[in-house]
Each structure stands twice: as structure tokens, then as C-alpha cells.
N, C-alpha and C. Protein backbone atom coordinates (compact mmCIF):
# COMPACT_ATOMS: atom_id res chain seq x y z
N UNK A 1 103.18 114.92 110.57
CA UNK A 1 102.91 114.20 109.34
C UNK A 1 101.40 114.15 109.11
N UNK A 2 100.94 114.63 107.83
CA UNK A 2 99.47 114.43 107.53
C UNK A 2 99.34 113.01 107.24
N UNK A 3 97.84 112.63 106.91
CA UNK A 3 97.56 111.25 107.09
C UNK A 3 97.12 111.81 105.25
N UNK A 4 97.79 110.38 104.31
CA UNK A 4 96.80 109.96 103.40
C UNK A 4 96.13 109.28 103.38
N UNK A 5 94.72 109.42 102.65
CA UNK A 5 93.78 108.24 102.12
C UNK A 5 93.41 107.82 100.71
N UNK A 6 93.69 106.91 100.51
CA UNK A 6 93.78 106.63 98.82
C UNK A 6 92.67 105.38 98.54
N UNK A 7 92.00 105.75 98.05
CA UNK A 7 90.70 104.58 97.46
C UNK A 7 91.56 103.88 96.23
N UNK A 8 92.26 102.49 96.11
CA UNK A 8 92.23 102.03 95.19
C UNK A 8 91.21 101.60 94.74
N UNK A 9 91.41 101.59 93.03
CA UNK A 9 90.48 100.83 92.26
C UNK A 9 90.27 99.32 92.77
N UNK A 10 89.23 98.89 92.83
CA UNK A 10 88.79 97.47 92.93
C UNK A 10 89.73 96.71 93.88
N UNK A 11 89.62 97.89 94.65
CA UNK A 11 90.63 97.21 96.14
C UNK A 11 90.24 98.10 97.35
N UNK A 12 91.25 98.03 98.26
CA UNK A 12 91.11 98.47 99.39
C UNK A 12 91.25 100.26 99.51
N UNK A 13 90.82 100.70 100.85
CA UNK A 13 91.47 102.07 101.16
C UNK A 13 92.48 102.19 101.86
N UNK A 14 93.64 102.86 101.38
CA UNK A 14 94.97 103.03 102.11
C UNK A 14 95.09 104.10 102.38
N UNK A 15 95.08 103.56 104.25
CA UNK A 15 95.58 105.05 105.74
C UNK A 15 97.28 105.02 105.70
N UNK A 16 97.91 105.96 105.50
CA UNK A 16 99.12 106.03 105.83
C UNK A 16 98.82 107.73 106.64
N UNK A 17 99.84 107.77 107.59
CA UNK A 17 100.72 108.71 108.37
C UNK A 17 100.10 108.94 110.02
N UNK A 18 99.78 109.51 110.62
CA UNK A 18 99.05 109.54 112.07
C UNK A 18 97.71 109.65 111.99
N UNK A 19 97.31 108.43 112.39
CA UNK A 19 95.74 108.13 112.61
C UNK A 19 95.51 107.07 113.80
N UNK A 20 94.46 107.40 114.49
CA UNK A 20 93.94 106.46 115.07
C UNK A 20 92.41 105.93 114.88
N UNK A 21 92.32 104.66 114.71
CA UNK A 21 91.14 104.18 114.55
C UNK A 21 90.63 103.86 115.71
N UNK A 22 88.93 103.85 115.52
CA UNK A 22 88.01 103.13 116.71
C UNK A 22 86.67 102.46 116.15
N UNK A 23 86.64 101.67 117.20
CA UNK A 23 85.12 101.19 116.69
C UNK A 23 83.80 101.39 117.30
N UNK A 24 82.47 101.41 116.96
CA UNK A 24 82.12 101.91 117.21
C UNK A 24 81.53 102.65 118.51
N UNK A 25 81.87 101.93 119.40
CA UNK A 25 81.28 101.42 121.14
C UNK A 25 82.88 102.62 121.07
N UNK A 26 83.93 103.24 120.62
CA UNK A 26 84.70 104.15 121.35
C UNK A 26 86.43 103.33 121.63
N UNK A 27 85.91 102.10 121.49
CA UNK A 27 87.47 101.36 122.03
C UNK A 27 88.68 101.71 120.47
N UNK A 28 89.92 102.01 120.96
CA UNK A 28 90.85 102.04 119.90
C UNK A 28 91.19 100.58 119.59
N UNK A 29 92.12 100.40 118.06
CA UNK A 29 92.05 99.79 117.80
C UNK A 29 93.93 99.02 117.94
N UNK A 30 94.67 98.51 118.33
CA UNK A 30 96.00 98.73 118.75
C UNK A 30 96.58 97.78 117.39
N UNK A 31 97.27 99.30 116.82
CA UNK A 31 97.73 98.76 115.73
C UNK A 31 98.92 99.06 115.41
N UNK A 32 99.84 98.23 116.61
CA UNK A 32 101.29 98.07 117.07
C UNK A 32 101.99 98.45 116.36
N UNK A 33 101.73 100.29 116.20
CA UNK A 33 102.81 100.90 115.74
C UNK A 33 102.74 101.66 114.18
N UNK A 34 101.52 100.65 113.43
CA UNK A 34 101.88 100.86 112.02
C UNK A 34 101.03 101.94 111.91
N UNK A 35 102.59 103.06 110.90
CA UNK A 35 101.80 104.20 110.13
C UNK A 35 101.21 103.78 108.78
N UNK A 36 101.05 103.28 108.65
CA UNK A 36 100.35 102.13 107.18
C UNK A 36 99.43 101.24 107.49
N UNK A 37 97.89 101.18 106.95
CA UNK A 37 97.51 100.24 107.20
C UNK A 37 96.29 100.37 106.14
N UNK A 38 95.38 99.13 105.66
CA UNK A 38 94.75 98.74 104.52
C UNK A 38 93.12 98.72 105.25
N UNK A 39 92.17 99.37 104.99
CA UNK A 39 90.86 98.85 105.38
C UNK A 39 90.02 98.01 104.06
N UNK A 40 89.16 97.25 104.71
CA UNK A 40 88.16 96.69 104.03
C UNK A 40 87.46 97.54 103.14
N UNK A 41 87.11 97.54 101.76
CA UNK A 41 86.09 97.77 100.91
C UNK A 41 85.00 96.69 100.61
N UNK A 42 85.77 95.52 100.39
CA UNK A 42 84.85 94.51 99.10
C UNK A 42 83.64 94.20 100.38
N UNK A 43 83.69 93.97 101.75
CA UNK A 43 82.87 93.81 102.74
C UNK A 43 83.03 92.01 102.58
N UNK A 44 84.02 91.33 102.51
CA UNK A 44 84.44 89.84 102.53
C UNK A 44 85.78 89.91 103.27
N UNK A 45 86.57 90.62 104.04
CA UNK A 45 87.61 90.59 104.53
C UNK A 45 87.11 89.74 106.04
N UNK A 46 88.05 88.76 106.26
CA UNK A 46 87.63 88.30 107.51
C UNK A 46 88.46 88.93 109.20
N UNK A 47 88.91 89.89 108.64
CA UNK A 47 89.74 90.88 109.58
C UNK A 47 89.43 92.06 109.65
N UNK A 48 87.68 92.48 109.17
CA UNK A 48 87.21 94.02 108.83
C UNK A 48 87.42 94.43 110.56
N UNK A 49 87.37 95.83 110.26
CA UNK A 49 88.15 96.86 109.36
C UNK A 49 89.08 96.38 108.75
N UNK A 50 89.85 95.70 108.56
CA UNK A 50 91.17 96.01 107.71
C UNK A 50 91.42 94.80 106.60
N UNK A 51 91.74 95.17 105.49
CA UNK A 51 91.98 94.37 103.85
C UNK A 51 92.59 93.18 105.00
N UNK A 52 91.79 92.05 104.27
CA UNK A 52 92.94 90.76 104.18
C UNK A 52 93.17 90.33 102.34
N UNK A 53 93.13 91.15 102.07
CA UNK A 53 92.89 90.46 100.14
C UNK A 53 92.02 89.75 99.73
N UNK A 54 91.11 90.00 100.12
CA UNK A 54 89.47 89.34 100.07
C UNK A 54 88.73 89.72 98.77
N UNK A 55 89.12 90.77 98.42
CA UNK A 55 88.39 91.18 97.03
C UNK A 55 89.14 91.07 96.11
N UNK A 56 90.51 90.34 95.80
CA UNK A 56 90.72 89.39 94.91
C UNK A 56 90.13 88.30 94.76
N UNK A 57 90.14 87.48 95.72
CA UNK A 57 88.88 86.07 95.67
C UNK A 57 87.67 86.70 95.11
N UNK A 58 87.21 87.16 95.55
CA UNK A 58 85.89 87.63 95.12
C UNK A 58 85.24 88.75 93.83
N UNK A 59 86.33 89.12 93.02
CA UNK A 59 86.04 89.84 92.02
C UNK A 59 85.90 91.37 92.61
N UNK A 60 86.32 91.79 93.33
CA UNK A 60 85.35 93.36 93.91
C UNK A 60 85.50 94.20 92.55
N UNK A 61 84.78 94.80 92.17
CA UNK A 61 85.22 95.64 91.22
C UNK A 61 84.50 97.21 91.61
N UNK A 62 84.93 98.08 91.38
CA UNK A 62 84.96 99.34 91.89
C UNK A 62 85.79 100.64 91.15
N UNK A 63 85.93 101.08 90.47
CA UNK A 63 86.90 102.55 90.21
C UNK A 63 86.38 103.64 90.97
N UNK A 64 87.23 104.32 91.38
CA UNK A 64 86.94 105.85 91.79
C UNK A 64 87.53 106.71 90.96
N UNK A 65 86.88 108.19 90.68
CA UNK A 65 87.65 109.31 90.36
C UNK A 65 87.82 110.03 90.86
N UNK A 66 88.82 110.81 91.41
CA UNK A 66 88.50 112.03 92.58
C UNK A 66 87.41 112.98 92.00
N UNK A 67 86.39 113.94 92.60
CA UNK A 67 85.88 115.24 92.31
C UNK A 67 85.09 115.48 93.65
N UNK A 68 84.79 117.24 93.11
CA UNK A 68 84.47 117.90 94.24
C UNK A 68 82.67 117.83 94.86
N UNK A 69 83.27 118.02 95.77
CA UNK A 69 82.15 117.85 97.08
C UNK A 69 81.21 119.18 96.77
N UNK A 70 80.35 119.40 96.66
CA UNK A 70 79.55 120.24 97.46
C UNK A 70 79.96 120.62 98.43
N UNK A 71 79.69 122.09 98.82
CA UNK A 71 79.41 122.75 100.24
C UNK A 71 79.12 122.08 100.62
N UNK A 72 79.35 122.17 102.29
CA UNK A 72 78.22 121.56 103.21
C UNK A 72 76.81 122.59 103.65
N UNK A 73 75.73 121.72 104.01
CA UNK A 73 74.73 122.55 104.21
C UNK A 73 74.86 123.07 105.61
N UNK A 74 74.27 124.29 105.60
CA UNK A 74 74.41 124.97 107.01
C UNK A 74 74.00 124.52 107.89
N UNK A 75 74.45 123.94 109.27
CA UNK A 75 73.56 123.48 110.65
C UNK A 75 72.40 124.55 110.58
N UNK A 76 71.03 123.93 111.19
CA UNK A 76 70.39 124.70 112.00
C UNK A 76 70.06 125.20 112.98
């Protein structure tokens, strides 16, 4: 199963399918099981990484549109 990632508007980012998260020091994050799970955007979640619905209280406002990336630049 591939993993999606979906930027809602003026909300969170949603991981669904096989992923594992870590932070930054390397430790995983044990997330008993679920192929679904919500990270923080608005940066007011009191459970970051992950949405607690924090940027409803707080107005987050945000849209994304998908488009394309640039190449990447060549290592040297």
C-alpha cells in the first residue's frame, strides 16, 4: 500500500497507508497501529506532531494548490 499525503485547506496534513514517523533525536513514534493519522500545521496543536483541532480555535487559514516542483539541483 502507498502512503497518501493530503494538505488540507486551513487544516491539517493527512498520512494515510504505511509510514513510520520519527523525531528528531531518531526515536519512532508508536502509533498503535493506525494507518491514518493527522499532523500539525496551524503550530497550536498541543499533541504536535499530530492535529488535535487546534486551528479551528485559532483561525489557521492556509489554501494549497498542487503544482510542479522544479528539478532538483545536481549534488556536487
Amino acid at each position: 500500500m502507498s502512503t497518501k499525503i493530503t494538505i488540507n485547506n486551513n487544516g491539517n496534513i493527512r498520512v494515510e497507508g504505511e509510514f513510520e514517523i520519527f523525531d528528531a533525536a531518531g526515536n519512532k513514534f508508536d502509533l498503535a497501529g493506525r494507518t491514518t493519522i493527522s499532523l500539525c500545521r496551524c503550530g497550536h496543536s498541543n499533541k504536535k506532531p499530530f492535529c488535535d483541532g487546534s486551528h479551528k480555535t485559532v483561525a489557521f487559514q492556509s489554501e494549497v494548490a498542487a503544482y510542479k516542483l522544479d528539478p532538483p539541483k545536481p549534488k556536487v
